[in-house]
N, C-alpha and C. Protein backbone atom coordinates (compact mmCIF):
# COMPACT_ATOMS: atom_id res chain seq x y z
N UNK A 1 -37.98 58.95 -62.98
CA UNK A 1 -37.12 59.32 -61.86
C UNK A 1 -37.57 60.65 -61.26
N UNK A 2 -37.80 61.94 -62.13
CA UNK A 2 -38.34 63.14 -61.75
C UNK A 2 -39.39 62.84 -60.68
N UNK A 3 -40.19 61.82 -61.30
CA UNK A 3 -41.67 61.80 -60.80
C UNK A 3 -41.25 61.04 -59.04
N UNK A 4 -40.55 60.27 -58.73
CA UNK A 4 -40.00 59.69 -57.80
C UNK A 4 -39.26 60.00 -56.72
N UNK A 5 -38.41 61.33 -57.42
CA UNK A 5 -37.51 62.32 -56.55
C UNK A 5 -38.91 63.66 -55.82
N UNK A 6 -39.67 63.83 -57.06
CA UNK A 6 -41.31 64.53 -56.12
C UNK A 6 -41.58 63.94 -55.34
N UNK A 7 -41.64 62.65 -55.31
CA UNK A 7 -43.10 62.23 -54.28
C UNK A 7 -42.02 61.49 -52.83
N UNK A 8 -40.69 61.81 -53.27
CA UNK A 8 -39.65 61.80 -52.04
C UNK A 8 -39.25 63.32 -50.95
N UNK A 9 -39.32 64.31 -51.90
CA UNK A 9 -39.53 65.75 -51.24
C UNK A 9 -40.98 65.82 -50.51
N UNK A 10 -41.99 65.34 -51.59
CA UNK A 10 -43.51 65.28 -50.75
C UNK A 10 -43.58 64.63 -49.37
N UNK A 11 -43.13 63.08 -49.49
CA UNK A 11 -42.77 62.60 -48.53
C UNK A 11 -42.15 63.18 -47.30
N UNK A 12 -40.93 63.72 -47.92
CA UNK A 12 -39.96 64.69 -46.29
C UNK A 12 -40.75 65.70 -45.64
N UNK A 13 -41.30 66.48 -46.87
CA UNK A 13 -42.32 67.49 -45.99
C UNK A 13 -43.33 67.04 -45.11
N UNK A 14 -44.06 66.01 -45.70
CA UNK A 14 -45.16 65.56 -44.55
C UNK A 14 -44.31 65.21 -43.27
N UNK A 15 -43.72 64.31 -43.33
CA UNK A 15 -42.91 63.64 -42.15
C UNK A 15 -42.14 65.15 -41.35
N UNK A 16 -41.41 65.92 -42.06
CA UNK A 16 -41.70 67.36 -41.53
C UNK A 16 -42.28 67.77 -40.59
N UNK A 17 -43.66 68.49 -41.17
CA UNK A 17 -44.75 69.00 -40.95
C UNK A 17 -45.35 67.80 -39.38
N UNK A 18 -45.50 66.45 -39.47
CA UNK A 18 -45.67 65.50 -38.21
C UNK A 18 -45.07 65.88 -37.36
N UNK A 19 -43.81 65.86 -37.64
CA UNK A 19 -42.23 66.27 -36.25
C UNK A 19 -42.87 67.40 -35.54
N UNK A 20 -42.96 68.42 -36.33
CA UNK A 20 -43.15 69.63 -35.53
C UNK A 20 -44.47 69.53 -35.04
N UNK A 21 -45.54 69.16 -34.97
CA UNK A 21 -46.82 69.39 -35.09
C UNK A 21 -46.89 68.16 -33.76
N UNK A 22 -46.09 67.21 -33.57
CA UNK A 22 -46.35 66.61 -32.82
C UNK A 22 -45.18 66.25 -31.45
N UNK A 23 -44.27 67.21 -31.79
CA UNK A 23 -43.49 67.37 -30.99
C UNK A 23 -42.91 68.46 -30.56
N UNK A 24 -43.17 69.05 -31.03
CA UNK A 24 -42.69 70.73 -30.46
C UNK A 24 -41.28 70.86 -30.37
N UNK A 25 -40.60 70.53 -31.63
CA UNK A 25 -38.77 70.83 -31.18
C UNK A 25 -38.60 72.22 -31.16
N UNK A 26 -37.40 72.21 -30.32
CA UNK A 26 -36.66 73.76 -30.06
C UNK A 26 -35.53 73.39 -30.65
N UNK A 27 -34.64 74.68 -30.84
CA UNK A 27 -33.40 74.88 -30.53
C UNK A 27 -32.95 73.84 -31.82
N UNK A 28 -32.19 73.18 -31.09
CA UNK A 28 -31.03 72.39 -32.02
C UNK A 28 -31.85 71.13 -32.60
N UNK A 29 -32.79 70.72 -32.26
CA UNK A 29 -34.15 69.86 -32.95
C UNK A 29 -34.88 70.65 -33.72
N UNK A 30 -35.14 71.95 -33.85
CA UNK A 30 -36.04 72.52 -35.03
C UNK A 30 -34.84 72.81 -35.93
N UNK A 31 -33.68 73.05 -35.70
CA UNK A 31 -32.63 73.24 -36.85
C UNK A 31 -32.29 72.47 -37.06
N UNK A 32 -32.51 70.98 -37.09
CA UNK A 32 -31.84 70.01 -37.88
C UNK A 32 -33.13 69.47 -38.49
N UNK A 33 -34.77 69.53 -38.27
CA UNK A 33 -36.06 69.25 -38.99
C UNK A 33 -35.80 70.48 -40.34
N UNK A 34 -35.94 71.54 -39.71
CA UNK A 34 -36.12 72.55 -40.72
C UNK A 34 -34.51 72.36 -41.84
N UNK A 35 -33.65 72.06 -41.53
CA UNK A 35 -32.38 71.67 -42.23
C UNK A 35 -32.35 70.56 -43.50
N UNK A 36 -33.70 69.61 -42.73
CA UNK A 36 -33.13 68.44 -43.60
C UNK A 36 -34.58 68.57 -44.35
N UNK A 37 -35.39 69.62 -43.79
CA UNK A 37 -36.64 70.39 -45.32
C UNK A 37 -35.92 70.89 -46.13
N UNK A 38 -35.24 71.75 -46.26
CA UNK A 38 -34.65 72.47 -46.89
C UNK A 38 -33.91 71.60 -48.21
N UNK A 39 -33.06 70.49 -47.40
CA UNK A 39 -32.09 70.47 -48.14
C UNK A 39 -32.51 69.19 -48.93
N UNK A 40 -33.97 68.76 -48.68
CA UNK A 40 -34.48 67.38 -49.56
C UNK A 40 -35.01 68.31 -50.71
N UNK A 41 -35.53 69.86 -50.47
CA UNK A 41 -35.95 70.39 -51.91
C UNK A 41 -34.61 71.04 -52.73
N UNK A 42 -33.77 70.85 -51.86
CA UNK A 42 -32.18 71.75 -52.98
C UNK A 42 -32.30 70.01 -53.76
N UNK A 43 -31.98 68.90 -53.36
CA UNK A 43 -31.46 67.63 -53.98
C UNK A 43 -33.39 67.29 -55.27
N UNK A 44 -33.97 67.67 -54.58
CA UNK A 44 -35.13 67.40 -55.50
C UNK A 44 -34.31 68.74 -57.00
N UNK A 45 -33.70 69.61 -57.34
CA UNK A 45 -33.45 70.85 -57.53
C UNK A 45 -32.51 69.80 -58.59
N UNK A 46 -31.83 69.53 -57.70
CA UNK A 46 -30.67 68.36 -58.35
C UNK A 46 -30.81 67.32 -59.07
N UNK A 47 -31.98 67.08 -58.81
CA UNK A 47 -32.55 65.97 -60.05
C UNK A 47 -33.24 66.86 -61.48
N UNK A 48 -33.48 67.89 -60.70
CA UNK A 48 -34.49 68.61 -61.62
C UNK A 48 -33.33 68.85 -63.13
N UNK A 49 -32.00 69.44 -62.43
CA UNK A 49 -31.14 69.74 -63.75
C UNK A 49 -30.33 68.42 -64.20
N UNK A 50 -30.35 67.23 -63.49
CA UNK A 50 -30.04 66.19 -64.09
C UNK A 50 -31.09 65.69 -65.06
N UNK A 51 -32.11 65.73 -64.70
CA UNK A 51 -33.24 65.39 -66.06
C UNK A 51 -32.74 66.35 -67.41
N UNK A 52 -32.99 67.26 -66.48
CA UNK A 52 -32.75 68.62 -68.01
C UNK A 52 -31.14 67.70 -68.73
N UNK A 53 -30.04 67.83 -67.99
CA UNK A 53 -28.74 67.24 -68.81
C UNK A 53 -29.03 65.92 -69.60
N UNK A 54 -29.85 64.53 -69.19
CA UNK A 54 -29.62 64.07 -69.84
C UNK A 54 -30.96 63.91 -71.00
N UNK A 55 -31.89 64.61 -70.71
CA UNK A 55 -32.96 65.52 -72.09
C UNK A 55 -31.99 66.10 -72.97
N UNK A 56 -30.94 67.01 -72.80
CA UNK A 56 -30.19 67.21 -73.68
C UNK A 56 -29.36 66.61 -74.60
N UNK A 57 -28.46 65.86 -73.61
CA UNK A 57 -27.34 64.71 -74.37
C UNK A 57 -27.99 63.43 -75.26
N UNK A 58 -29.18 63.28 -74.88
CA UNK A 58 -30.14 62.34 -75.70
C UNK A 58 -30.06 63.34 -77.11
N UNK A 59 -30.36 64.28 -76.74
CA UNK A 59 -30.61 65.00 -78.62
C UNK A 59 -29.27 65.13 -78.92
N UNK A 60 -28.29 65.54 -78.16
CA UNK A 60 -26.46 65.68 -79.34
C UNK A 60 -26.30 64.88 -79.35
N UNK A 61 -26.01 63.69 -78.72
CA UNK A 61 -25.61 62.13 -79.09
C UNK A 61 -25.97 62.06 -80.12
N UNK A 62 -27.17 62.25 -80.51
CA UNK A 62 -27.64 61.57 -82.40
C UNK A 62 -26.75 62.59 -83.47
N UNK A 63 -25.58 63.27 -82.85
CA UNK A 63 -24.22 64.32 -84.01
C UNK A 63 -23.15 63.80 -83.60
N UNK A 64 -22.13 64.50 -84.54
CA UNK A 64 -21.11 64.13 -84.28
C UNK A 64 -20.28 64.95 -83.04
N UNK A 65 -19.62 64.89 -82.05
CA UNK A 65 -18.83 65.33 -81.00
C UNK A 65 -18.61 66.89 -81.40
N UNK A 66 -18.21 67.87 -80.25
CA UNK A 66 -18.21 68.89 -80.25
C UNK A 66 -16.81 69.12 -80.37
N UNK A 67 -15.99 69.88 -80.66
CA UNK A 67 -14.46 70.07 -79.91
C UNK A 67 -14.08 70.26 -78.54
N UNK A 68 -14.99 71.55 -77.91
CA UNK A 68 -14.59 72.22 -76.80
C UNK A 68 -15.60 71.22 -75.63
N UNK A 69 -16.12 69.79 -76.07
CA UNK A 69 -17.40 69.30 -74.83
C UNK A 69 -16.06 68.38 -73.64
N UNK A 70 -15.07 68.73 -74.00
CA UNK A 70 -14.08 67.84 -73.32
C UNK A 70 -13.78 68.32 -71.96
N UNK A 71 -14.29 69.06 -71.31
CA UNK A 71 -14.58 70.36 -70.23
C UNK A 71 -15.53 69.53 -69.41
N UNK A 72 -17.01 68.90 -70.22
CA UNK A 72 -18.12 69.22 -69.20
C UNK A 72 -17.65 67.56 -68.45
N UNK A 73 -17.09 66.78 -68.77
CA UNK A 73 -17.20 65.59 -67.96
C UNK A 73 -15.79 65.83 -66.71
N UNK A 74 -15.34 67.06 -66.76
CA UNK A 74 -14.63 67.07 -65.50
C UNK A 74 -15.31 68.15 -64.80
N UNK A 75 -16.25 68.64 -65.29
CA UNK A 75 -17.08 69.91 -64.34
C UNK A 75 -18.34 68.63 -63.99
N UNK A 76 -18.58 67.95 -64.37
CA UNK A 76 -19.57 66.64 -63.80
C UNK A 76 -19.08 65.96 -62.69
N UNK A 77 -17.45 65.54 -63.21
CA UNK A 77 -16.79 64.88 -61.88
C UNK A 77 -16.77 65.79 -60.46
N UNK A 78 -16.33 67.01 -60.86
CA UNK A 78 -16.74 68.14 -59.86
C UNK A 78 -17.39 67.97 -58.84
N UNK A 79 -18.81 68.57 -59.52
CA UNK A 79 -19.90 68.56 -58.86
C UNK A 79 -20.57 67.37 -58.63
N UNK A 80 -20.21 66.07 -59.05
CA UNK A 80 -20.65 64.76 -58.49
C UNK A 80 -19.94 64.70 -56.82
N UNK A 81 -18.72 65.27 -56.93
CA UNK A 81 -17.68 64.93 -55.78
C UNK A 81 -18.30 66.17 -54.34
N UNK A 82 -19.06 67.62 -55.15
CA UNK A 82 -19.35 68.21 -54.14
C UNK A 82 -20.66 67.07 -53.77
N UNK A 83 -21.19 66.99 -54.43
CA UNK A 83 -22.59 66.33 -53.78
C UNK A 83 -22.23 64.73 -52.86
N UNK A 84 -21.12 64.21 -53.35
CA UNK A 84 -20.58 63.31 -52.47
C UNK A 84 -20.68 63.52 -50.95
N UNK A 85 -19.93 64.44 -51.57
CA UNK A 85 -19.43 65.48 -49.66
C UNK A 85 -20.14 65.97 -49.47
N UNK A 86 -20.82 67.00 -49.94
CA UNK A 86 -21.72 67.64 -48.72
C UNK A 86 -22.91 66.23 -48.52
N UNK A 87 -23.07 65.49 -49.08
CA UNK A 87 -23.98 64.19 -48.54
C UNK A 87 -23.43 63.55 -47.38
N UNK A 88 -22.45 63.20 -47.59
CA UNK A 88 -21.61 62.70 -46.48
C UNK A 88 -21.25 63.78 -45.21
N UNK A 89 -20.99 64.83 -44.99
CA UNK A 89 -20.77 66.19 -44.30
C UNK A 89 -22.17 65.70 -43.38
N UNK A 90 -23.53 65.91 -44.07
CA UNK A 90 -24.75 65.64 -43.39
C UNK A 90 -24.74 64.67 -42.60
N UNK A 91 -24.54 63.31 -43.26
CA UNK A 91 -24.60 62.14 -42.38
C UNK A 91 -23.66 62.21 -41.40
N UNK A 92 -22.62 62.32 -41.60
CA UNK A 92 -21.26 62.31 -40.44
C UNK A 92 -21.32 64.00 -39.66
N UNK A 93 -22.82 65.14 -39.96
CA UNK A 93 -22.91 66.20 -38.77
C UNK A 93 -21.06 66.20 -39.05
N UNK A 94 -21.14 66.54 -40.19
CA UNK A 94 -18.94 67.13 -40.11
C UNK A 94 -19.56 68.92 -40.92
N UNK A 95 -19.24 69.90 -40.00
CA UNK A 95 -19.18 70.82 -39.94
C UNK A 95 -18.02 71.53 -41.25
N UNK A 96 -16.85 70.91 -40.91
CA UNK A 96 -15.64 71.54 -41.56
C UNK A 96 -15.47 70.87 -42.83
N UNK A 97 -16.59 69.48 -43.23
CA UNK A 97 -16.60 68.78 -44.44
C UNK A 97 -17.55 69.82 -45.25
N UNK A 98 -18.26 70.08 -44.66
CA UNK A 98 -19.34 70.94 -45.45
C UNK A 98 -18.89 72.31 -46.24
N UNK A 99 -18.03 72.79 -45.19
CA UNK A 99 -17.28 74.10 -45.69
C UNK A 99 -16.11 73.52 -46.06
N UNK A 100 -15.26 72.93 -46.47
CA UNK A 100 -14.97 72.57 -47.73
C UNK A 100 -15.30 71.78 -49.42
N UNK A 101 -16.58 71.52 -48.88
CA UNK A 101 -17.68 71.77 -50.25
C UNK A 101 -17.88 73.23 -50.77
N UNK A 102 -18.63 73.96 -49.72
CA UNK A 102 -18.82 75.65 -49.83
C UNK A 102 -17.30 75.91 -50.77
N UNK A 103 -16.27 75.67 -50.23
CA UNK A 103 -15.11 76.42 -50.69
C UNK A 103 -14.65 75.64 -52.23
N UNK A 104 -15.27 74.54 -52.20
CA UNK A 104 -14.81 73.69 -53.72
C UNK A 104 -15.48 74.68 -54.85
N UNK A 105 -16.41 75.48 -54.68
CA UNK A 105 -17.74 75.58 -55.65
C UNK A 105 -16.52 76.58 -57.11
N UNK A 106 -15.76 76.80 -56.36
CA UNK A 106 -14.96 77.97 -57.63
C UNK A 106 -14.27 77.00 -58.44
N UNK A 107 -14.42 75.72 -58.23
CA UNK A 107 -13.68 75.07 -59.27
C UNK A 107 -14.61 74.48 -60.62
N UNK A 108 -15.86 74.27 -59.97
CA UNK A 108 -17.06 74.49 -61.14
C UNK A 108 -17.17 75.62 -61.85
N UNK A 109 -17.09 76.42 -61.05
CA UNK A 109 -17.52 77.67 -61.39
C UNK A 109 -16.66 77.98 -62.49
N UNK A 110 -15.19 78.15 -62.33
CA UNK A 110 -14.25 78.22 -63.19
C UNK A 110 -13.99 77.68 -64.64
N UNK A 111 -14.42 76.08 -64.29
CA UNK A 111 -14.59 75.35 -65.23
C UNK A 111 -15.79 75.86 -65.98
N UNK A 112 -16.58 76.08 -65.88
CA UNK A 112 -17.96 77.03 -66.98
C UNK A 112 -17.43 77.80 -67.00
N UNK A 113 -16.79 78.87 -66.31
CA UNK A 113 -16.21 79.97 -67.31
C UNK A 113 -15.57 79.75 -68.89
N UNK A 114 -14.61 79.15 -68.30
CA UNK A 114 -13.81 78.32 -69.49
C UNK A 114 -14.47 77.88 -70.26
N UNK A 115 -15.35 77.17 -70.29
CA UNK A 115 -16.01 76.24 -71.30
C UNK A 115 -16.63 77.49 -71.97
N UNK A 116 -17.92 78.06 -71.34
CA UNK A 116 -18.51 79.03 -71.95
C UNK A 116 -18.04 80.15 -73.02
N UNK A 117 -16.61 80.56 -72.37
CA UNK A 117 -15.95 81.31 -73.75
C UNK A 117 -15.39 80.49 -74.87
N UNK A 118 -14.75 79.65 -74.61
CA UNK A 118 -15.10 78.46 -75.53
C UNK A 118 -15.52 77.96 -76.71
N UNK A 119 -16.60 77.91 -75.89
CA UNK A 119 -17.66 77.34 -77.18
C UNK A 119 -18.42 78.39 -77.42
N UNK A 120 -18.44 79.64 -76.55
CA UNK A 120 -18.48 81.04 -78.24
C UNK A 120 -17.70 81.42 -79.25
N UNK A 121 -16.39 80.88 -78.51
CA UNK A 121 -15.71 81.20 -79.86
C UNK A 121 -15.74 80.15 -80.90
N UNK A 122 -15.74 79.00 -80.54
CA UNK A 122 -16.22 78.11 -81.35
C UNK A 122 -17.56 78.20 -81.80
N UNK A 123 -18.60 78.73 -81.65
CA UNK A 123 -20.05 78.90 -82.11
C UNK A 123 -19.40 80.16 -83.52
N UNK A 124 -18.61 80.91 -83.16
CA UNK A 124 -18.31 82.11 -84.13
C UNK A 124 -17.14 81.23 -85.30
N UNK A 125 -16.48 80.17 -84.81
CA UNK A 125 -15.64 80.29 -85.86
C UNK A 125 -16.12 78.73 -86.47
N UNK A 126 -17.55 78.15 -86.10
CA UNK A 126 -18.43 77.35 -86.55
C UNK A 126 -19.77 77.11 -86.86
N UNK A 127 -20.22 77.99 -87.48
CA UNK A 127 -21.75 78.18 -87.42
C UNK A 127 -22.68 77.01 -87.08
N UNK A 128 -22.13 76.18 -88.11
CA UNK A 128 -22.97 75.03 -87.99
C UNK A 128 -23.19 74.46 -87.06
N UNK A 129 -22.27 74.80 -85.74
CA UNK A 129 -21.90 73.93 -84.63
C UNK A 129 -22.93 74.72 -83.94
N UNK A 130 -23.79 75.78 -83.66
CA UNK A 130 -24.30 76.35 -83.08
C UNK A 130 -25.22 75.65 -81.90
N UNK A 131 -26.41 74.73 -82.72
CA UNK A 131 -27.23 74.50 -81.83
C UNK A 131 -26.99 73.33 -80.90
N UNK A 132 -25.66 72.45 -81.55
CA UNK A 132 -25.03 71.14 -80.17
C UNK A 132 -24.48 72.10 -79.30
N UNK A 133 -23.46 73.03 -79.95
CA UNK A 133 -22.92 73.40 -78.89
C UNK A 133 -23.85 74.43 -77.67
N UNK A 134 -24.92 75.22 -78.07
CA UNK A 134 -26.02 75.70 -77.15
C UNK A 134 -26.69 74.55 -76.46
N UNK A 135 -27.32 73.47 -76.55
CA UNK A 135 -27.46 72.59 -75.91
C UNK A 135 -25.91 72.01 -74.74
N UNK A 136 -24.83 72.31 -75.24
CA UNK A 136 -23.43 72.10 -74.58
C UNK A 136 -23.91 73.33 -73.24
N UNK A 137 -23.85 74.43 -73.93
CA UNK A 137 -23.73 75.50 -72.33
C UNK A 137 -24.87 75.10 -71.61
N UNK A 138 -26.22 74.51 -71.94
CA UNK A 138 -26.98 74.73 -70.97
C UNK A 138 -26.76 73.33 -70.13
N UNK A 139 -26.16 72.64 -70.63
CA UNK A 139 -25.61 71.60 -69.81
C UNK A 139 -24.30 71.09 -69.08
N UNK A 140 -23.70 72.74 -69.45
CA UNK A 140 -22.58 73.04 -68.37
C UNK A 140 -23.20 74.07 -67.18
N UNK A 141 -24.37 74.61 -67.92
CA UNK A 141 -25.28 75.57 -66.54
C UNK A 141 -25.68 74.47 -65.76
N UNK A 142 -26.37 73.74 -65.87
CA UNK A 142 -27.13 73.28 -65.12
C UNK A 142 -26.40 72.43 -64.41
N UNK A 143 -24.95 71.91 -64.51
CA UNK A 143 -23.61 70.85 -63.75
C UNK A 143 -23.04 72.18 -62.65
N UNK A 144 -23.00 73.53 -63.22
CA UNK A 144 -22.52 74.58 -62.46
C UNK A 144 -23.69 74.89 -61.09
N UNK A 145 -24.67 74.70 -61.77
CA UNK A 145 -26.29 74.96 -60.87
C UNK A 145 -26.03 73.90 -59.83
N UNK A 146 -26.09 72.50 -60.46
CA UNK A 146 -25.24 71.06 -58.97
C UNK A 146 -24.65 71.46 -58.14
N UNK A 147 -23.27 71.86 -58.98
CA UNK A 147 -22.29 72.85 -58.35
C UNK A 147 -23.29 73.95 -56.89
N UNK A 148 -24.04 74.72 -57.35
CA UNK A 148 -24.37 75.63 -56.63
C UNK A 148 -25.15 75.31 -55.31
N UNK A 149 -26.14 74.18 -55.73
CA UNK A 149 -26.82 73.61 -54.26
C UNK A 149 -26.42 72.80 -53.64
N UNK A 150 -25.20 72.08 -54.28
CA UNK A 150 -24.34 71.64 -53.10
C UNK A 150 -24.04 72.50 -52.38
N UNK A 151 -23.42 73.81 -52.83
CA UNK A 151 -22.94 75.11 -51.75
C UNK A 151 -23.80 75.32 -50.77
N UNK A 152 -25.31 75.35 -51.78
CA UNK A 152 -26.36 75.87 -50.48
C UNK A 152 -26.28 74.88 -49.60
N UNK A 153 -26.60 73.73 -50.08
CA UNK A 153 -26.49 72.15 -48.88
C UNK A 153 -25.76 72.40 -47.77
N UNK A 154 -24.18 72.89 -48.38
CA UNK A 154 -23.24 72.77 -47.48
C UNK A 154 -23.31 74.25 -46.24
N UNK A 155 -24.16 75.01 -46.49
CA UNK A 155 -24.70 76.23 -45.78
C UNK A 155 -25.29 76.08 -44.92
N UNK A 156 -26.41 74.94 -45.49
CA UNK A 156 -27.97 74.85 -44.53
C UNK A 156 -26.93 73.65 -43.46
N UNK A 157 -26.26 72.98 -43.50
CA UNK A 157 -25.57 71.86 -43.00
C UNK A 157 -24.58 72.80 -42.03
N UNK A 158 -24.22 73.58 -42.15
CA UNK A 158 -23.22 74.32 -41.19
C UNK A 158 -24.04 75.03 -40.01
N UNK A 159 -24.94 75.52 -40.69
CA UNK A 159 -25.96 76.25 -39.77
C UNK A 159 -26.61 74.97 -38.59
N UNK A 160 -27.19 74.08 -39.85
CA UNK A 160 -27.73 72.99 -38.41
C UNK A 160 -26.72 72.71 -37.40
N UNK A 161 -25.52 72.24 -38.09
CA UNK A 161 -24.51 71.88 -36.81
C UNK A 161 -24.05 72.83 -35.91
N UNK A 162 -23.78 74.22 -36.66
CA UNK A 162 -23.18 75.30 -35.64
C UNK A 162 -24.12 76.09 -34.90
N UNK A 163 -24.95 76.48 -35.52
CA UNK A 163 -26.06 76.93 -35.30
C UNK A 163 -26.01 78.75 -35.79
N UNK A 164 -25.32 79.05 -36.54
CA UNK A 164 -24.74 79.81 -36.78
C UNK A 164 -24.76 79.96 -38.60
N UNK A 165 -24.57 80.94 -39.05
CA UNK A 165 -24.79 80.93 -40.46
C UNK A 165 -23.04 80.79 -40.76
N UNK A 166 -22.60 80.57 -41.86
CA UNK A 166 -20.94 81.11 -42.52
C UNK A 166 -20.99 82.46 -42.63
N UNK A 167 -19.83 82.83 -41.93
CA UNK A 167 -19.52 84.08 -42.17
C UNK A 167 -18.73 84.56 -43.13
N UNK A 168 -18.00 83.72 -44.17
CA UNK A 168 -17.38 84.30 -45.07
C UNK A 168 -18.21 84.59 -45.86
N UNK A 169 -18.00 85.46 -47.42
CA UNK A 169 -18.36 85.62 -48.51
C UNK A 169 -18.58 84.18 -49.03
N UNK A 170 -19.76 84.17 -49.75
CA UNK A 170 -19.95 83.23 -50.36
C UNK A 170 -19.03 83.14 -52.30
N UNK A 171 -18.04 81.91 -52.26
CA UNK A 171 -17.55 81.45 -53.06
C UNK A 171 -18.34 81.27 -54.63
N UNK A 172 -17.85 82.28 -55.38
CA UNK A 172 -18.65 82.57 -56.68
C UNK A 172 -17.92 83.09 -58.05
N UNK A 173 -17.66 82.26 -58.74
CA UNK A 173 -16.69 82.58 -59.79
C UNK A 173 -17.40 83.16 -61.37
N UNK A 174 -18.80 81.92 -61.00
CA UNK A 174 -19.26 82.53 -62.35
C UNK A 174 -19.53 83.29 -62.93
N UNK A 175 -18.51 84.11 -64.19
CA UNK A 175 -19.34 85.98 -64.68
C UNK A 175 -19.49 85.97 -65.76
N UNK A 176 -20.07 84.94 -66.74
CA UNK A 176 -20.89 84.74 -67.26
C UNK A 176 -22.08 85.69 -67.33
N UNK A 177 -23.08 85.41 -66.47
CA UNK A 177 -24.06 85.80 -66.66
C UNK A 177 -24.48 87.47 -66.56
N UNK A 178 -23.26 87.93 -66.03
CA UNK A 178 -22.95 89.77 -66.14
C UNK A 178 -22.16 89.83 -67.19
N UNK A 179 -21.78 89.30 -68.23
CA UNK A 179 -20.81 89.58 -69.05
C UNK A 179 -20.85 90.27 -70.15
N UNK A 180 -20.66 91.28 -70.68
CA UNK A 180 -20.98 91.73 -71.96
C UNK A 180 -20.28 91.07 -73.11
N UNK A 181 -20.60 91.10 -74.29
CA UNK A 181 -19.68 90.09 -75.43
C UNK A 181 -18.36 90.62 -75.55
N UNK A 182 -17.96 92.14 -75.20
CA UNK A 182 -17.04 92.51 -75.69
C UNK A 182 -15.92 91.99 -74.48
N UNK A 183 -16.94 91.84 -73.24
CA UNK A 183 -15.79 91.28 -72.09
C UNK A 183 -15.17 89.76 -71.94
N UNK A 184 -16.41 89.59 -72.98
CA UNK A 184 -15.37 88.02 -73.07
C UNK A 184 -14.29 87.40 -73.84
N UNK A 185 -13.24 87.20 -73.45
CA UNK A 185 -11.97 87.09 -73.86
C UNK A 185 -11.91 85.52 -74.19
N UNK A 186 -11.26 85.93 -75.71
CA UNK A 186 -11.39 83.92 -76.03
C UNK A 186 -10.47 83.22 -75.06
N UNK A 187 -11.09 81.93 -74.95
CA UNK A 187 -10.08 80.89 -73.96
C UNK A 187 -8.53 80.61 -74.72
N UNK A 188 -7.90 80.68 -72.86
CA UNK A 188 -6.27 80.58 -73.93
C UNK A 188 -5.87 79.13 -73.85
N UNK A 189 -5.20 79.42 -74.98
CA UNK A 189 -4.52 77.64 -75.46
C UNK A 189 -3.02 77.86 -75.50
């Protein structure tokens, strides 16, 4: 599939690279060529961490279940639903579908928060559980990462239609990755 989703980005670029080279778009024709470059390498991006997830779940499947993995199949439904929409946003040129993808992204985001403290505290009050559950976060990163290029999708998609970038702050929950250990507070039950 990896190898298939390449030679489909390869594909867009050439066909790309033709458009312009043989037609000279302006204006609102070079922003919807250059739009739909862009956004065939975010979805190539998207396969890239779906390979990685199910490279992973192939190796924990052969253990027994985690406690805290009951998280990642609604941060999947998530980000299956942004990529729904901002797919659909594109085809239906819906401006205000797109930016409510952009604005969904804190509910992924959130959801890895959660999970991530989580299953440190469960990594601390389970040793053994260590290396399913590390294979667990990097396959709540990489559903949060979905999460994230749908956002971009839904960016490059606002811009083609409006012609205009979003002016709000971009929607970002995850603090994780600034977090020191002492700032992370176990998840409440």
């Amino acid at each position: 599939m990896d190898k298939r989703l390449d030679a489909l980005e390869f594909e867009a670029d050439a066909l790309v690279v033709q458009m312009i080279a043989r037609r000279s778009p302006v204006a609102d024709d070079l922003r919807e060529i250059i739009s739909a470059l862009k956004i065939t390498g975010m979805l190539e991006r998207v396969g890239d961490f779906a390979k990685n997830i199910a490279k992973r779940v192939t190796v924990i499947s052969q253990s027994a279940p985690v406690r805290p993995a009951a998280t990642i199949p609604q941060m999947a439904q998530e980000a299956h639903m942004m990529i729904s929409n901002v797919l659909e946003a594109y085809v239906e040129r819906d401006s205000a579908k797109a930016v409510m993808v952009w604005r969904s992204d804190d509910r992924v985001d959130a959801l890895y928060n959660s999970l991530f403290r989580e299953l440190l505290t469960y990594m601390m009050e389970s040793p053994s559980s260590i290396t399913q559950s590390t294979h667990l976060l990097f396959i709540a990163k990489n559903i949060e990462r979905i999460g994230d290029q749908a956002t971009n999708i839904a960016e490059v998609i606002y811009f083609a239609i409006e012609g205009e970038p979003l002016e709000d702050d971009r929607p970002k929950s995850d603090t994780t990755s600034f977090a020191r250990p002492d700032q992370i507070a176990p998840p409440r039950t």
